[in-house]
C-alpha atoms as a PDB file:
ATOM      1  CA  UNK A   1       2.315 -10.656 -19.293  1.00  0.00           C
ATOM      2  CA  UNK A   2       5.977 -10.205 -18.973  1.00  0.00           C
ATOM      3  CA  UNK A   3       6.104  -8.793 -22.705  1.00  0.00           C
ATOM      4  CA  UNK A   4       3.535  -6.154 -21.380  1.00  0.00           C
ATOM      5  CA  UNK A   5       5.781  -5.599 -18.485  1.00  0.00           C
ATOM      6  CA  UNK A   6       8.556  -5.038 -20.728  1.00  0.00           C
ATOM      7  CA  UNK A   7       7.057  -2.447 -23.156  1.00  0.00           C
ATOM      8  CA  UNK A   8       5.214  -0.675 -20.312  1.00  0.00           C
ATOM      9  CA  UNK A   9       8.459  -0.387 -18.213  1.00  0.00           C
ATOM     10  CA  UNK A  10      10.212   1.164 -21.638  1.00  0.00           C
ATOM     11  CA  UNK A  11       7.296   3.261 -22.143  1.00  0.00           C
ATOM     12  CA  UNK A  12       7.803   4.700 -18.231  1.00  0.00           C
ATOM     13  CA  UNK A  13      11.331   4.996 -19.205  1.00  0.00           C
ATOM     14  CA  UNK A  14      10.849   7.306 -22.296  1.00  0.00           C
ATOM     15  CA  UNK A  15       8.803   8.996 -20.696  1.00  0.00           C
ATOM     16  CA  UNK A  16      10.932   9.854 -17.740  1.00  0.00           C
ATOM     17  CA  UNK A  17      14.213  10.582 -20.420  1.00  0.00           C
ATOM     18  CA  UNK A  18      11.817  13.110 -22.893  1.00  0.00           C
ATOM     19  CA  UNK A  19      10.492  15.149 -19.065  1.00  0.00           C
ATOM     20  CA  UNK A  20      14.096  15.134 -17.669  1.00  0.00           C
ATOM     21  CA  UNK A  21      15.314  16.686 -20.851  1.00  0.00           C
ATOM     22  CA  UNK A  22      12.671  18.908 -21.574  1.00  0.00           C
ATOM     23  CA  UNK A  23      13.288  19.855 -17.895  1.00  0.00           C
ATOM     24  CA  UNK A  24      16.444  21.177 -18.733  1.00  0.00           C
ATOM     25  CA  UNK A  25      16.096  22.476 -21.757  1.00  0.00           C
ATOM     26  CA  UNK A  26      13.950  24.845 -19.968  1.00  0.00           C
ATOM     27  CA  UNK A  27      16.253  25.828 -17.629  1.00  0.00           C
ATOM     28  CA  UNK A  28      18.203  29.398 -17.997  1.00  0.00           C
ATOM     29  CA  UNK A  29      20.073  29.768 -21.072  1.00  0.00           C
ATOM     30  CA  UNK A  30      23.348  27.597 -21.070  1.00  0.00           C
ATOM     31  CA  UNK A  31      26.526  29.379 -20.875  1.00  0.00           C
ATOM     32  CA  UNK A  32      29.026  30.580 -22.981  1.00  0.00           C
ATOM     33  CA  UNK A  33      31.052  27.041 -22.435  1.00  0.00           C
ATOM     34  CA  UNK A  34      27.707  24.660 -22.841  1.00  0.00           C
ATOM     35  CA  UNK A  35      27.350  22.110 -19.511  1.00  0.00           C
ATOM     36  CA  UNK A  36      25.053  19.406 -19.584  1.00  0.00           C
ATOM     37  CA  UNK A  37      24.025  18.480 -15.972  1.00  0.00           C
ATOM     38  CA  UNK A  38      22.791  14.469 -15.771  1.00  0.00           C
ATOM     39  CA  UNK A  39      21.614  14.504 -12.565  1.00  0.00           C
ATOM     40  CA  UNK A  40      18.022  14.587 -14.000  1.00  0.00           C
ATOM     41  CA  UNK A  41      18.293  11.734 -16.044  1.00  0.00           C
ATOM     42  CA  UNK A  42      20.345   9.106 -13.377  1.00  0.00           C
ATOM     43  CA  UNK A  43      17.998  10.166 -10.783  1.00  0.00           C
ATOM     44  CA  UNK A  44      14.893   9.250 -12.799  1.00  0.00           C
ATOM     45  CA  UNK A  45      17.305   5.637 -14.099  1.00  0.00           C
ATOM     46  CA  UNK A  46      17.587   4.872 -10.896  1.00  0.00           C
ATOM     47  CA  UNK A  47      14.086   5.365 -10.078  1.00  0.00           C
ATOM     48  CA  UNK A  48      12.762   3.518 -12.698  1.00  0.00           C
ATOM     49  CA  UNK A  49      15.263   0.546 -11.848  1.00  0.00           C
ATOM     50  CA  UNK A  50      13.992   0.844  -8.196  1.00  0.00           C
ATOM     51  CA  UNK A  51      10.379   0.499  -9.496  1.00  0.00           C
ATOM     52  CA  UNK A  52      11.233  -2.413 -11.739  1.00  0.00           C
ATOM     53  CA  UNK A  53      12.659  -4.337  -8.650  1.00  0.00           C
ATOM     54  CA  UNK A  54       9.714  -3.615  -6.619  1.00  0.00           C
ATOM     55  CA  UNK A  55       7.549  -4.568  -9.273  1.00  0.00           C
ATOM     56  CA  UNK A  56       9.176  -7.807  -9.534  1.00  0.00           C
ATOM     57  CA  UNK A  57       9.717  -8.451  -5.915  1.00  0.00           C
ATOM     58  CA  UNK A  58       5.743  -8.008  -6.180  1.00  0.00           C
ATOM     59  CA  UNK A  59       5.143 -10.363  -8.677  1.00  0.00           C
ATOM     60  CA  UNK A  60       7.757 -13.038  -7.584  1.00  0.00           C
ATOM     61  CA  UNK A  61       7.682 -13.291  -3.933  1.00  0.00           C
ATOM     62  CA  UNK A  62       4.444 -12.499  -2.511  1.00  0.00           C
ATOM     63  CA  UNK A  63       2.613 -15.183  -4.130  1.00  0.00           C
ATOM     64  CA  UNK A  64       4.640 -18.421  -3.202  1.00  0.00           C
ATOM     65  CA  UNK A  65       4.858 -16.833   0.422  1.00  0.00           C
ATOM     66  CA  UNK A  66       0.964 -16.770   0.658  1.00  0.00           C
ATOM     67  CA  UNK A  67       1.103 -20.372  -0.760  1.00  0.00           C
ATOM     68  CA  UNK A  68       3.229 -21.411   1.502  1.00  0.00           C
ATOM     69  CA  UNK A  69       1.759 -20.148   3.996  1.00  0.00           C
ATOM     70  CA  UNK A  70      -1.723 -21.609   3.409  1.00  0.00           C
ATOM     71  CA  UNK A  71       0.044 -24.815   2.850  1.00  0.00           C
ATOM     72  CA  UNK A  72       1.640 -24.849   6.619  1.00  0.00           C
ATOM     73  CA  UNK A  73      -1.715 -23.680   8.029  1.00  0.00           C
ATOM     74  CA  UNK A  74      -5.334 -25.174   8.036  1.00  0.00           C
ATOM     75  CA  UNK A  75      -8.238 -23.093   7.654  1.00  0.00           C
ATOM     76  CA  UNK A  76      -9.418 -23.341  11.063  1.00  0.00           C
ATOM     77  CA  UNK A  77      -6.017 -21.853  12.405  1.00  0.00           C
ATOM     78  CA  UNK A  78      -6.249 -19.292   9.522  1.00  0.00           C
ATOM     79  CA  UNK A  79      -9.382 -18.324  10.883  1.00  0.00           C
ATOM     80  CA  UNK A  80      -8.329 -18.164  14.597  1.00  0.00           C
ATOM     81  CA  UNK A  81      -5.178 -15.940  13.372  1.00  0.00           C
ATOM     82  CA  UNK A  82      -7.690 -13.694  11.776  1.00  0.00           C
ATOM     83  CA  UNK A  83     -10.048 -13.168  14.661  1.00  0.00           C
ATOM     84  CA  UNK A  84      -7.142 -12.682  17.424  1.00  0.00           C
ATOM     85  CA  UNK A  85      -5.948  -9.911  14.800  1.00  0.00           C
ATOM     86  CA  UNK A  86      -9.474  -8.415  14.529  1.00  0.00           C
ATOM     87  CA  UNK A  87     -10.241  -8.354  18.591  1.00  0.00           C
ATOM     88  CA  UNK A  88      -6.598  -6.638  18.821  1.00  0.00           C
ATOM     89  CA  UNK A  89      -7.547  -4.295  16.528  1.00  0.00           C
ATOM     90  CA  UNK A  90     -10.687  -3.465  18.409  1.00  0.00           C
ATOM     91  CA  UNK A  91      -9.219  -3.041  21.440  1.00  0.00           C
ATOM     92  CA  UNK A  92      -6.240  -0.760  20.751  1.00  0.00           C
ATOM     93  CA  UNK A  93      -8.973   1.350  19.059  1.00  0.00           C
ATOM     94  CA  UNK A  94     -11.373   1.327  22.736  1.00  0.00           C
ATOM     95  CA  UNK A  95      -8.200   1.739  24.904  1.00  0.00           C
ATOM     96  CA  UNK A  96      -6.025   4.457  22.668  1.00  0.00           C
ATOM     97  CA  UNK A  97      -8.351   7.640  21.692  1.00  0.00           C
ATOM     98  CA  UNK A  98      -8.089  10.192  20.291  1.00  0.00           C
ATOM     99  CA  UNK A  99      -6.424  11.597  16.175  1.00  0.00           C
ATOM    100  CA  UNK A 100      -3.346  10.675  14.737  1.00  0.00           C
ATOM    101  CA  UNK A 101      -2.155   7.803  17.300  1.00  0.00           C
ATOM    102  CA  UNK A 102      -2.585   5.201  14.207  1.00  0.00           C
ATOM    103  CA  UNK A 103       1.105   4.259  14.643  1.00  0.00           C
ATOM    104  CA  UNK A 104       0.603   3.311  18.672  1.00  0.00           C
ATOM    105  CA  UNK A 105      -2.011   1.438  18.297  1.00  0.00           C
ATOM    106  CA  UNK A 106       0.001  -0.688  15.406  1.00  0.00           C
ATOM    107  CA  UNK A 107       2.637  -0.555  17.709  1.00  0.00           C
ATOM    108  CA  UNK A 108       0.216  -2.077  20.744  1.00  0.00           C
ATOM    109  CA  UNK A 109      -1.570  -4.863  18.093  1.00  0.00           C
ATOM    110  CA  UNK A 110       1.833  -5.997  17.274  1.00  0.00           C
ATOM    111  CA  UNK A 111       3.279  -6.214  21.321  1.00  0.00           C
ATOM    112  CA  UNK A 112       0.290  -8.502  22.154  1.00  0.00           C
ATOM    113  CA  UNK A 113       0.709 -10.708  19.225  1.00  0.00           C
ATOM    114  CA  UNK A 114       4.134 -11.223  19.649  1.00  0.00           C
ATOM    115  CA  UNK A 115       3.582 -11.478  23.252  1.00  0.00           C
ATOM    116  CA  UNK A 116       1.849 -14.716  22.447  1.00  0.00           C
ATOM    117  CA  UNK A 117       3.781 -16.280  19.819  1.00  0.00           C
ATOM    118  CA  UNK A 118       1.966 -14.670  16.550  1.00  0.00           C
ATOM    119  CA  UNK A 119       4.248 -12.883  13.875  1.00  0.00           C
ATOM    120  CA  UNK A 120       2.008 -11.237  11.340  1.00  0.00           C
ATOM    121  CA  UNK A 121       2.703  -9.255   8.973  1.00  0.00           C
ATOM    122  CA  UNK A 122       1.247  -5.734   8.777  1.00  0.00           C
ATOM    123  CA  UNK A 123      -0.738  -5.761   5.999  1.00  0.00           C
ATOM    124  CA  UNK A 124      -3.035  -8.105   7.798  1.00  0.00           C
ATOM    125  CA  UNK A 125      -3.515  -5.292  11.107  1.00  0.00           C
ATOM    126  CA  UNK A 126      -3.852  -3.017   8.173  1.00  0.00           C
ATOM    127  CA  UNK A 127      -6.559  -5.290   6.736  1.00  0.00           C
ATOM    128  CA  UNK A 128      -8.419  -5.851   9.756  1.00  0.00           C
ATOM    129  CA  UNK A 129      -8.450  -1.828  10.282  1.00  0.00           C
ATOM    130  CA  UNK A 130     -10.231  -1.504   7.032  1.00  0.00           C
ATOM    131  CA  UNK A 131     -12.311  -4.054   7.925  1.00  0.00           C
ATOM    132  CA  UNK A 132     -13.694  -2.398  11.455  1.00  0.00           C
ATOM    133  CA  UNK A 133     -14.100   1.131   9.443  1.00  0.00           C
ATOM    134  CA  UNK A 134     -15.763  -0.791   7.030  1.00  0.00           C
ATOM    135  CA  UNK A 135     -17.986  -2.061   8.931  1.00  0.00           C
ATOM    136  CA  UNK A 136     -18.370   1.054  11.434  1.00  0.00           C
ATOM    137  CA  UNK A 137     -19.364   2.667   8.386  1.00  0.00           C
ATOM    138  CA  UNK A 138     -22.105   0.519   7.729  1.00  0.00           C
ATOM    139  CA  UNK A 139     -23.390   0.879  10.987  1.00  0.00           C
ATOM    140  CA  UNK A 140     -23.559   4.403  11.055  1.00  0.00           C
ATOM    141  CA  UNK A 141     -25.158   4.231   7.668  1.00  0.00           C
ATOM    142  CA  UNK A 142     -27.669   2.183   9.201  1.00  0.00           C
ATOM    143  CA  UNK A 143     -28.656   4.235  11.910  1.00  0.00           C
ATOM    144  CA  UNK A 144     -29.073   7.565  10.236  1.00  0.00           C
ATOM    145  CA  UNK A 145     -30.815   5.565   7.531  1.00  0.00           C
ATOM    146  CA  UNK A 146     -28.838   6.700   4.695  1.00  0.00           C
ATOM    147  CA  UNK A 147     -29.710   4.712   1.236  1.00  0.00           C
ATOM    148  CA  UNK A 148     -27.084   2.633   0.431  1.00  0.00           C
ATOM    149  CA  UNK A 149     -26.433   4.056  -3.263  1.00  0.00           C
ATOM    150  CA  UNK A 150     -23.067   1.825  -3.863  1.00  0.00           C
ATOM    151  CA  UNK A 151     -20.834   3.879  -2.631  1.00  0.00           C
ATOM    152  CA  UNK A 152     -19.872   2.746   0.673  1.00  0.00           C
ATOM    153  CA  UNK A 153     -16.423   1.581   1.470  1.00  0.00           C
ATOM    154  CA  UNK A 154     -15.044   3.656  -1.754  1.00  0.00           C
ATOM    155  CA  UNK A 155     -12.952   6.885  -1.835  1.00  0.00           C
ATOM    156  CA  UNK A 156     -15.162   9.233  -4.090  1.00  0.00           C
ATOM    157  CA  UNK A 157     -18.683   8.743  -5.591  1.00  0.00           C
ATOM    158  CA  UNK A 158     -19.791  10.335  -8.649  1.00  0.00           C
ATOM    159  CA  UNK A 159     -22.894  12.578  -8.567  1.00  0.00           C
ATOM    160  CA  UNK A 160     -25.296  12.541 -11.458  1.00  0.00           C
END
């Protein structure tokens, strides 16, 4: 895996060097005294660099966080964590209406948990958001009695 890692991140950065100087190769026609401007290429470096890191960060620390974290908690208060997430969730969505207010109702979830002790991380509100849609989805489905043709819950269906 980290041999595919490896050639994939050298492929990226190829790529990135053959663009950025194709880039300026089309650029006007140099001038009398040729320049060559770099910016291109150390922007796209550092890029790719800041990629690699997040890559890694990906890879290295988000699994033994999730195992530690399953190893300090039982199911059961895995589960309660979960539903206290899920009812927050709900009710930011009854109490704040209306477009576009996704970031105070985060902001209200995150209050009441840490009003009582809980600090979760985002991507679990985010989960439990996805969840309710999800399932708000389904109901609606359900009630105009549209055939389930496997796409629900995806971003685009293909029509044959």
């Amino acid at each position: 895996m980290k041999k595919f890692i490896a050639i994939l991140l050298t492929a990226m950065l190829l790529t990135v060097i053959c663009l950025s100087c194709l880039a300026e190769t089309a650029a006007e026609p140099a001038p009398s005294a040729p320049m060559i401007d770099l910016t291109g290429l150390v922007v796209s470096i550092v890029v790719l660099i800041g990629e690699a890191i997040l890559a890694w960060l990906l890879k290295a620390v988000i699994p033994p966080a999730k195992k530690w974290l399953e190893s300090h908690t039982t199911k059961n208060q895995q589960t309660v964590i979960w539903n206290v997430v899920k009812r927050l969730v709900e009710a930011a969505e009854q109490i704040i209406t209306g477009e576009g207010k996704g970031d105070e109702k985060l902001a209200y979830v995150e209050s009441w948990l840490k009003k009582y002790g809980y600090d979760i991380d985002r991507f679990v509100i985010e989960a439990a958001v996805k969840e309710m849609n999800d399932r708000q989805l389904t109901v609606v489905a359900e009630e105009l009695e549209i055939p389930d043709d496997g796409c629900q819950g995806k971003d685009y269906c293909e029509i044959e």
